[in-house]
Each structure stands twice: as structure tokens, then as C-alpha cells.
PDB file of N, CA and C in Angstrom:
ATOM      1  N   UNK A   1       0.818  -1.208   0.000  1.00  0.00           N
ATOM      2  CA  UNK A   1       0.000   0.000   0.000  1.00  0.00           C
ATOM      3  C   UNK A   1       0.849   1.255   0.000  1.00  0.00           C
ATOM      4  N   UNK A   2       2.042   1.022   0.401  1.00  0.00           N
ATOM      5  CA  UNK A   2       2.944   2.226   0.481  1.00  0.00           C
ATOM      6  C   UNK A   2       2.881   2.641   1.279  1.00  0.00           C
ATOM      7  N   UNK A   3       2.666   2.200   2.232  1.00  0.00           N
ATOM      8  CA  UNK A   3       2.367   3.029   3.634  1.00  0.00           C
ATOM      9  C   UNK A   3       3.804   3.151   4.759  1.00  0.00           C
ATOM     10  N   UNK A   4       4.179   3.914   4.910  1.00  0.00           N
ATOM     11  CA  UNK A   4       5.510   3.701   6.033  1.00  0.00           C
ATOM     12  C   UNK A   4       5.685   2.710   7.112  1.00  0.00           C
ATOM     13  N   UNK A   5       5.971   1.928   7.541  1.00  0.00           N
ATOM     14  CA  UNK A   5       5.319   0.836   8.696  1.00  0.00           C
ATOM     15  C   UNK A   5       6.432   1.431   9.678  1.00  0.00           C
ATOM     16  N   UNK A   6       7.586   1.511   9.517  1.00  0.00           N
ATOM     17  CA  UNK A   6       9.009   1.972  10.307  1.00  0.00           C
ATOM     18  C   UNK A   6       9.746   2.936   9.701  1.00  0.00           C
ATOM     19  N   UNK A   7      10.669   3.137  10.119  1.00  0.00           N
ATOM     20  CA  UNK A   7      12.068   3.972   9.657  1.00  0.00           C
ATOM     21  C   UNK A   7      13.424   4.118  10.584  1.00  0.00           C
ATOM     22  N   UNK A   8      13.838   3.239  10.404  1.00  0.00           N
ATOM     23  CA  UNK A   8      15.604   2.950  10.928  1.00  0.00           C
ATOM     24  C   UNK A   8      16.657   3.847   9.963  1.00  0.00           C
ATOM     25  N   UNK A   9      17.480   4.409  10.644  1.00  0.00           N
ATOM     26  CA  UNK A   9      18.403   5.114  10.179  1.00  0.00           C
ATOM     27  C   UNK A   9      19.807   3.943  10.501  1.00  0.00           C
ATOM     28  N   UNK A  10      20.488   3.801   9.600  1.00  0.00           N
ATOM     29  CA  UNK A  10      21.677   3.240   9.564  1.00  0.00           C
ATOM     30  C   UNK A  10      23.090   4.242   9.850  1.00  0.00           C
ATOM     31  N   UNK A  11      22.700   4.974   9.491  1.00  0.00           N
ATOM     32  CA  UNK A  11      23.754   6.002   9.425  1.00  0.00           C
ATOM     33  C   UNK A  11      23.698   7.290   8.701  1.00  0.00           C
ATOM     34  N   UNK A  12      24.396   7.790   9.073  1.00  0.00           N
ATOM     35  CA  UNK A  12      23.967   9.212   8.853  1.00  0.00           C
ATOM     36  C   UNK A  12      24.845  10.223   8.535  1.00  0.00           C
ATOM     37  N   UNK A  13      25.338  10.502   7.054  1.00  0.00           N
ATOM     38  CA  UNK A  13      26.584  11.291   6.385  1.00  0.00           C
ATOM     39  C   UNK A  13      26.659  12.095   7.116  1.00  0.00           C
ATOM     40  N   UNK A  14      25.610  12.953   7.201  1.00  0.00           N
ATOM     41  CA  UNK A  14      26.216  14.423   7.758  1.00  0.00           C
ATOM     42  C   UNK A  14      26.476  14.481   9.176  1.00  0.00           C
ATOM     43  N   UNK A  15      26.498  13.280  10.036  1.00  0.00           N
ATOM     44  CA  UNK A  15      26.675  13.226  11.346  1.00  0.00           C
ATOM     45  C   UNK A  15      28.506  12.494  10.798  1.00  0.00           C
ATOM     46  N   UNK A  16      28.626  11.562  10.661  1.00  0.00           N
ATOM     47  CA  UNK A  16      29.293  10.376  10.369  1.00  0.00           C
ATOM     48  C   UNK A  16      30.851  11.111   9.361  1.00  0.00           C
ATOM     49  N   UNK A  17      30.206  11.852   8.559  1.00  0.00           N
ATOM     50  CA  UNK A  17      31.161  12.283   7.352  1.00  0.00           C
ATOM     51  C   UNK A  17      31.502  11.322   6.201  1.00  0.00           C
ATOM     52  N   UNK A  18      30.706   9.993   6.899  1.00  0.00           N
ATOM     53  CA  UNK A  18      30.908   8.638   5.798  1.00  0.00           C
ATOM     54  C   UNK A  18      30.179   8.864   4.390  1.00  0.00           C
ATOM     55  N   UNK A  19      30.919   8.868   3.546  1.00  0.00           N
ATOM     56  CA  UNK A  19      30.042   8.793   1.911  1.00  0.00           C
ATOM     57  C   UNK A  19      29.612   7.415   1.535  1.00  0.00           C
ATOM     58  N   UNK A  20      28.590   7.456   1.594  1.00  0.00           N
ATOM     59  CA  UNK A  20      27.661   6.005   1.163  1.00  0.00           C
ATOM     60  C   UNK A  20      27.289   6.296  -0.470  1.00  0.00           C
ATOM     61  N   UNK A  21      28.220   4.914  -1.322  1.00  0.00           N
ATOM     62  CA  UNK A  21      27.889   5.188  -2.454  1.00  0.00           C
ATOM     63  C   UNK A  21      26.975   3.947  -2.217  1.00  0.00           C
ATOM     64  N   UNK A  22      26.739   2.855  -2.262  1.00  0.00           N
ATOM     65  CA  UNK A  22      25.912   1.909  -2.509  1.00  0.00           C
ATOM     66  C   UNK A  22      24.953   1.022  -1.373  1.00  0.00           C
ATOM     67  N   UNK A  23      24.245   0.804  -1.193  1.00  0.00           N
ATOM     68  CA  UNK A  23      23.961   0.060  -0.581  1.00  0.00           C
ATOM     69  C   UNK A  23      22.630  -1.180  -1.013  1.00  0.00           C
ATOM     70  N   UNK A  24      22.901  -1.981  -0.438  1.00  0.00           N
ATOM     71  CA  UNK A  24      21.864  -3.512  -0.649  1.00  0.00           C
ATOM     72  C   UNK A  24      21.065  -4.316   0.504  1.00  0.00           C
ATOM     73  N   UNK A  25      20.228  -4.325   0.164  1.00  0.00           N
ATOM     74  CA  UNK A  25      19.075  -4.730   1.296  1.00  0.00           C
ATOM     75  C   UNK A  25      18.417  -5.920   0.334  1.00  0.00           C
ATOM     76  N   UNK A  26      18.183  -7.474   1.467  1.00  0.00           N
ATOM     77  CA  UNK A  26      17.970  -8.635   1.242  1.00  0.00           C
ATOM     78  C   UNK A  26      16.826  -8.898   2.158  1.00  0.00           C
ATOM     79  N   UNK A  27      15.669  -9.424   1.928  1.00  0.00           N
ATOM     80  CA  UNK A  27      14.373  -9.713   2.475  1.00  0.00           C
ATOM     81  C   UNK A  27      14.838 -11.186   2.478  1.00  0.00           C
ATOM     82  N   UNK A  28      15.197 -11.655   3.993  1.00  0.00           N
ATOM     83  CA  UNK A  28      15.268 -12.984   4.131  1.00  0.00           C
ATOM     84  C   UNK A  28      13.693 -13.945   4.536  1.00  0.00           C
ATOM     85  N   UNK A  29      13.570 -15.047   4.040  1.00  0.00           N
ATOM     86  CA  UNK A  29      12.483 -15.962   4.341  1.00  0.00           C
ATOM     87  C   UNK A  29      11.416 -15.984   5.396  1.00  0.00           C
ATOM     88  N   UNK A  30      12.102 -15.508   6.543  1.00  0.00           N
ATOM     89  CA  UNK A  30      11.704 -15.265   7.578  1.00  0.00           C
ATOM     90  C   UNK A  30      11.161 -13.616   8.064  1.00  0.00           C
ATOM     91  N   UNK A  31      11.335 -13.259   7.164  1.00  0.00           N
ATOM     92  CA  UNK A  31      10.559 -11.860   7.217  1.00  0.00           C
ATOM     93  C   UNK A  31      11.672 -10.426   7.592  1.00  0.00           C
ATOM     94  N   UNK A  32      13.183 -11.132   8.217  1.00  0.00           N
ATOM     95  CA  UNK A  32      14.326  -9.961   8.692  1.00  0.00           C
ATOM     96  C   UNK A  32      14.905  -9.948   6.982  1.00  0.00           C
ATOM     97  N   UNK A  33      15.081  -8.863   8.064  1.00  0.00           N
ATOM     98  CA  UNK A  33      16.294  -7.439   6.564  1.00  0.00           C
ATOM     99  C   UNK A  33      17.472  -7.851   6.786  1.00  0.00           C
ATOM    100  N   UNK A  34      18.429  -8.132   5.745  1.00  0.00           N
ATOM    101  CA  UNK A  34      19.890  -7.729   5.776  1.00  0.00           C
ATOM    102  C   UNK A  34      19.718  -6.638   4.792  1.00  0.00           C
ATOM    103  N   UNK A  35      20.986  -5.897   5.517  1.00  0.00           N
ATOM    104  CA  UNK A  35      21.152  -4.318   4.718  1.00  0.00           C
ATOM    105  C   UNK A  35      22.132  -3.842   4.985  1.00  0.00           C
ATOM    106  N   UNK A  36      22.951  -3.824   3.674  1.00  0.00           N
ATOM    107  CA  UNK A  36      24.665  -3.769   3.857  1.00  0.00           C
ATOM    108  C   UNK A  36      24.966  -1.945   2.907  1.00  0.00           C
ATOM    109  N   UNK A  37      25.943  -1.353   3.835  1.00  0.00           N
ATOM    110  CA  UNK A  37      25.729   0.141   3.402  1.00  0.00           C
ATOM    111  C   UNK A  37      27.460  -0.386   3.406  1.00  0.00           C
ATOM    112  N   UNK A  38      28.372   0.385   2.544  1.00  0.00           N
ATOM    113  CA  UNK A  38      29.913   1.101   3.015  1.00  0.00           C
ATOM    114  C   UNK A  38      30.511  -0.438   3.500  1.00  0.00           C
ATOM    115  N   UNK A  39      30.754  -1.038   4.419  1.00  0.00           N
ATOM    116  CA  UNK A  39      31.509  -1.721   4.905  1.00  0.00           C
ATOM    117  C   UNK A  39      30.970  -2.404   6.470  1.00  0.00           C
ATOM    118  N   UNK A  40      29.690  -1.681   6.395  1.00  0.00           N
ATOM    119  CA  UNK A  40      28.266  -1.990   7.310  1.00  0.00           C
ATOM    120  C   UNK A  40      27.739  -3.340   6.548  1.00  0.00           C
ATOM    121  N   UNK A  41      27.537  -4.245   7.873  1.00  0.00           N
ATOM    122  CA  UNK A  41      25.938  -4.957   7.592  1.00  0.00           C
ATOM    123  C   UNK A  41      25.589  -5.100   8.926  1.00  0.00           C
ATOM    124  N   UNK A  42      23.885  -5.537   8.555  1.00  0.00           N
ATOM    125  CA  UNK A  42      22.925  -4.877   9.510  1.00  0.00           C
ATOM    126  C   UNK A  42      21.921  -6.172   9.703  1.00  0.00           C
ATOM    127  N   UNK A  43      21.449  -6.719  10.655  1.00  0.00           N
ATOM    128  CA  UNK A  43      20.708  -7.521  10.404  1.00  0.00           C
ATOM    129  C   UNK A  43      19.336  -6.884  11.024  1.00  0.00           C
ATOM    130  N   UNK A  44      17.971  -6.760  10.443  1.00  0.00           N
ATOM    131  CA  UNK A  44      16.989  -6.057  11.034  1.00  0.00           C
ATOM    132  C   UNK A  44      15.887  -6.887  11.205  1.00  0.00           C
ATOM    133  N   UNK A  45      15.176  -6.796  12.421  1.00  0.00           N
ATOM    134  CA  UNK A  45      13.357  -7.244  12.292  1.00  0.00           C
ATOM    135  C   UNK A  45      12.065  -6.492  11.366  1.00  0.00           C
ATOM    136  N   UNK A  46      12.133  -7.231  10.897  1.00  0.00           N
ATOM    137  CA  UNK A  46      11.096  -7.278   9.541  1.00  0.00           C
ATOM    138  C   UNK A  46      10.394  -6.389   9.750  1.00  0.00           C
ATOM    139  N   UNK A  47       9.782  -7.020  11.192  1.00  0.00           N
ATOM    140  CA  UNK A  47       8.061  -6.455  11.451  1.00  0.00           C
ATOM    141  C   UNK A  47       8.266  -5.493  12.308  1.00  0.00           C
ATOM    142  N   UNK A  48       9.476  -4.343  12.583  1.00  0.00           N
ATOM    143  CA  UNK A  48       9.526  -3.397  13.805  1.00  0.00           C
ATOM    144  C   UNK A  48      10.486  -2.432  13.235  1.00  0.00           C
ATOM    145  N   UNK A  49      11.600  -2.515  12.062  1.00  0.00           N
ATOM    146  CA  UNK A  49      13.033  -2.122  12.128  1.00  0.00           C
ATOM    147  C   UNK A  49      13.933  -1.918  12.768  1.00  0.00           C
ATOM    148  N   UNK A  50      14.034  -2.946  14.119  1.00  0.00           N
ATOM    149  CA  UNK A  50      14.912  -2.776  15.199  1.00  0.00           C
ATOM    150  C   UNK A  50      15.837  -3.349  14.735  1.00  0.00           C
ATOM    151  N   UNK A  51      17.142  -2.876  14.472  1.00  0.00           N
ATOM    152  CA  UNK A  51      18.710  -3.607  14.419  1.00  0.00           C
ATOM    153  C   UNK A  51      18.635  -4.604  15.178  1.00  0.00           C
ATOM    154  N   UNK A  52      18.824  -5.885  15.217  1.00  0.00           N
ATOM    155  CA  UNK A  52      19.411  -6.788  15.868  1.00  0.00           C
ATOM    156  C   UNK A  52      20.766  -7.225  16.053  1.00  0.00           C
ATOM    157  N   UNK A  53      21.261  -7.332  15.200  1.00  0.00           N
ATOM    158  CA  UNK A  53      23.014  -7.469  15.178  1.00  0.00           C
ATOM    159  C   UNK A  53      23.551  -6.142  14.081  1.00  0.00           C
ATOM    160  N   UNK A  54      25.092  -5.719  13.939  1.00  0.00           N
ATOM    161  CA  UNK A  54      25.376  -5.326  13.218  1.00  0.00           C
ATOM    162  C   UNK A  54      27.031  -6.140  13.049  1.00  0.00           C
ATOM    163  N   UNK A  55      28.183  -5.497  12.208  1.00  0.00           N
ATOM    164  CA  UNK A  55      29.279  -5.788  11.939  1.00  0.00           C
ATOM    165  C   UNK A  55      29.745  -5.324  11.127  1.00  0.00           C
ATOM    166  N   UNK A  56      31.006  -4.669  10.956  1.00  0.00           N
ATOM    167  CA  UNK A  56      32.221  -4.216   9.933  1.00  0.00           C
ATOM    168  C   UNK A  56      32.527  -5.764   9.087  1.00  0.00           C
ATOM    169  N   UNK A  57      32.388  -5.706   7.859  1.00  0.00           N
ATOM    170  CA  UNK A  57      32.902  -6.509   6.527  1.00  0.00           C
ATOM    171  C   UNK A  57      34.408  -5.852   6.449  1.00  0.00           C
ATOM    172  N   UNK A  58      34.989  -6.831   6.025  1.00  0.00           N
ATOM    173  CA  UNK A  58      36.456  -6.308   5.898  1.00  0.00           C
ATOM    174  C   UNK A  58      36.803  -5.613   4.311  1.00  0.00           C
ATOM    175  N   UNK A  59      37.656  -5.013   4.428  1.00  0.00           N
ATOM    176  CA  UNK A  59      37.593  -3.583   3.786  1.00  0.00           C
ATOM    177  C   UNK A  59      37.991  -4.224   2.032  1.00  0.00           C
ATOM    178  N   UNK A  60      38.716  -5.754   1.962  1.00  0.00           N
ATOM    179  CA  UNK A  60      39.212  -6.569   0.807  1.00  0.00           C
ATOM    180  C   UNK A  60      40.514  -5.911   0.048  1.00  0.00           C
ATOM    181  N   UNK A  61      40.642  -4.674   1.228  1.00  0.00           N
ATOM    182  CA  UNK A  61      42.255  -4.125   0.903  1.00  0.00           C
ATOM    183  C   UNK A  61      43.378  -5.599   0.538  1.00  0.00           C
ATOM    184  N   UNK A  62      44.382  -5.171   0.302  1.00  0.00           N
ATOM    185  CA  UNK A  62      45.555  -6.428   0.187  1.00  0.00           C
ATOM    186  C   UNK A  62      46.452  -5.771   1.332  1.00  0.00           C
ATOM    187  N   UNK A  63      46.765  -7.105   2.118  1.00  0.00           N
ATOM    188  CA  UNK A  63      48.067  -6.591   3.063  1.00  0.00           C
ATOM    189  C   UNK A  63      48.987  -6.567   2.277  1.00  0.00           C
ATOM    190  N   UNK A  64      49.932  -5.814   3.133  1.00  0.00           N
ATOM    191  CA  UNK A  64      51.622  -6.028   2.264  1.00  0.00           C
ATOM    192  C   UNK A  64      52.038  -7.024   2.802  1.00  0.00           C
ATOM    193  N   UNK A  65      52.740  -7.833   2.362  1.00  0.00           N
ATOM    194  CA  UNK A  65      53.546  -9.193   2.906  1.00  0.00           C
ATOM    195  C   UNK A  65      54.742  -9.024   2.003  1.00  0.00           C
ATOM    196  N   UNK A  66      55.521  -9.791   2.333  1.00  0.00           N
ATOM    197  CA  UNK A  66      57.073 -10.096   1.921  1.00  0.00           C
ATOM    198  C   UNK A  66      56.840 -10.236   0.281  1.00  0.00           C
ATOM    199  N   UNK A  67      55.910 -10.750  -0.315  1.00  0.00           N
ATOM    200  CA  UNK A  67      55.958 -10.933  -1.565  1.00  0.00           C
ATOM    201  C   UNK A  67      55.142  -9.559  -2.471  1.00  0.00           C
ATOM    202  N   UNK A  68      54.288  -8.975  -1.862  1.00  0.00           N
ATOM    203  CA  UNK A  68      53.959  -7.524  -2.686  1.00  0.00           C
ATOM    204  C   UNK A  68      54.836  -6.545  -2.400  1.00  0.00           C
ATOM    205  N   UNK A  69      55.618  -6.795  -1.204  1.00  0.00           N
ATOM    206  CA  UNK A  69      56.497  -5.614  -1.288  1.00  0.00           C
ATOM    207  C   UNK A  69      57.902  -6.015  -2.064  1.00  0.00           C
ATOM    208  N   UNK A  70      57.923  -6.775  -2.327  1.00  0.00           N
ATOM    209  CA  UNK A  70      59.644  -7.373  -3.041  1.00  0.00           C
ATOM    210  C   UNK A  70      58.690  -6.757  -4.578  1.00  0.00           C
ATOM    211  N   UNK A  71      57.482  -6.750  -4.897  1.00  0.00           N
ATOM    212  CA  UNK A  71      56.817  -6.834  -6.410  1.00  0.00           C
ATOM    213  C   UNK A  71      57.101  -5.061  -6.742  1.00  0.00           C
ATOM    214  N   UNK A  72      56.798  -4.536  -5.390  1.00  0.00           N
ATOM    215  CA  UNK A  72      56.577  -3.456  -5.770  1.00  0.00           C
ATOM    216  C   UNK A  72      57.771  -2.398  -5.563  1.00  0.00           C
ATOM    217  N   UNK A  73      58.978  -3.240  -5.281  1.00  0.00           N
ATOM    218  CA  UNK A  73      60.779  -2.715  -5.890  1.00  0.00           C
ATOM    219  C   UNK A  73      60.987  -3.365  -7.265  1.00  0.00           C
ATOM    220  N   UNK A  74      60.236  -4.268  -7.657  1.00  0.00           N
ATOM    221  CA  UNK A  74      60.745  -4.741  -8.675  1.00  0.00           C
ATOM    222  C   UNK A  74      61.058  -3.696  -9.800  1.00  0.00           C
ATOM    223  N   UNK A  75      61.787  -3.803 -10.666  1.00  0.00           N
ATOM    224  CA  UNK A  75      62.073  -2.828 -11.966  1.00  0.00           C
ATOM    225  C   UNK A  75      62.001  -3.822 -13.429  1.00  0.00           C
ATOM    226  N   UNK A  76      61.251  -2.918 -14.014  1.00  0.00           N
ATOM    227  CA  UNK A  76      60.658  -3.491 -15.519  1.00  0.00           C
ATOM    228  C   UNK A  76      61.983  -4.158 -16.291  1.00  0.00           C
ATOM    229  N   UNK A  77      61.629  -4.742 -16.799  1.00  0.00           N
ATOM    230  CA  UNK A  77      62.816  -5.719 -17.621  1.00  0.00           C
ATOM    231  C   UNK A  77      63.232  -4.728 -18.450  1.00  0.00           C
ATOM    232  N   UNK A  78      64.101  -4.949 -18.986  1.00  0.00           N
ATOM    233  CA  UNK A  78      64.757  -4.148 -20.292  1.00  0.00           C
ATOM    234  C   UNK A  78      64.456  -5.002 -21.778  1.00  0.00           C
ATOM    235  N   UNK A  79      64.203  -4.329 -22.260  1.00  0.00           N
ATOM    236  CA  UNK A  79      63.358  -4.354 -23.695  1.00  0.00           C
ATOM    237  C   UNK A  79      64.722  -4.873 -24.787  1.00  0.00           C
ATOM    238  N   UNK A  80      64.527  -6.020 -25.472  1.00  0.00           N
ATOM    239  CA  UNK A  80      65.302  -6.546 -26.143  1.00  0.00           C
ATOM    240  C   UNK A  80      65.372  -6.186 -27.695  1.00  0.00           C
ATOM    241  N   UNK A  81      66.484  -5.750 -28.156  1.00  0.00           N
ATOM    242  CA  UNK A  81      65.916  -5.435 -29.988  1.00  0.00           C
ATOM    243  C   UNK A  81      66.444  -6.343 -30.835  1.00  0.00           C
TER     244      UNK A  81
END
């Protein structure tokens, strides 16, 4: 019907300073929300919008280890004629 039933705020740029480019929200079987913003997920009640759990996803940066940092002294081959 379109009618508002709730309204949960996840976060909030202009409090936060966080830029939210994307976010995804999953209607699980059971009637709860997952709803993943930035590096946020959220697990919510369906029928109330109360957060129940939340958690930081890891960021999928690359550590440096012994082998990206030896890659990244490496020097380009020399070009053969």
C-alpha cells in the first residue's frame, strides 16, 4: 500500500562524514532485513526495524607481505631489440 510501517536510520553522512555510495538490502524468508551500506551490515526485524546485530565486513584491501612488497621494488625488464 505504500504506507511507512518503520524507519531505521543506519547512518547518517552528515553526522558520520561517511560517503555512502551503494547500498543492498535482502528480504530474508523469515521476514528480517539484511542491509549492507559502506563496509556496514545490519541484520533487522522485519516487522519493527529494530537492528538486531550489526558488523564491519572487511575492507578486501591487500596486506603487504614479503611478496607484494619485493613486487613493488621490482624494476621493468629491459626491452630486447
Amino acid at each position: 500500500t505504500g504506507v511507512e510501517l518503520w524507519r531505521t536510520y543506519f547512518d547518517n553522512g552528515n553526522v558520520s562524514g561517511n560517503w555512502i555510495a551503494a547500498t543492498n538490502l535482502n528480504i530474508l524468508p523469515d521476514g528480517n532485513i539484511i542491509h549492507g551500506w559502506g563496509d556496514n551490515v545490519a541484520l533487522v526485524q522485519g516487522g519493527t526495524g529494530l537492528i538486531m546485530k550489526t558488523n564491519k565486513l572487511p575492507s578486501g584491501a591487500r596486506r603487504r607481505t614479503a611478496l607484494t612488497s619485493n613486487m613493488s621494488r621490482s624494476r621493468p625488464m629491459a626491452r630486447s631489440s
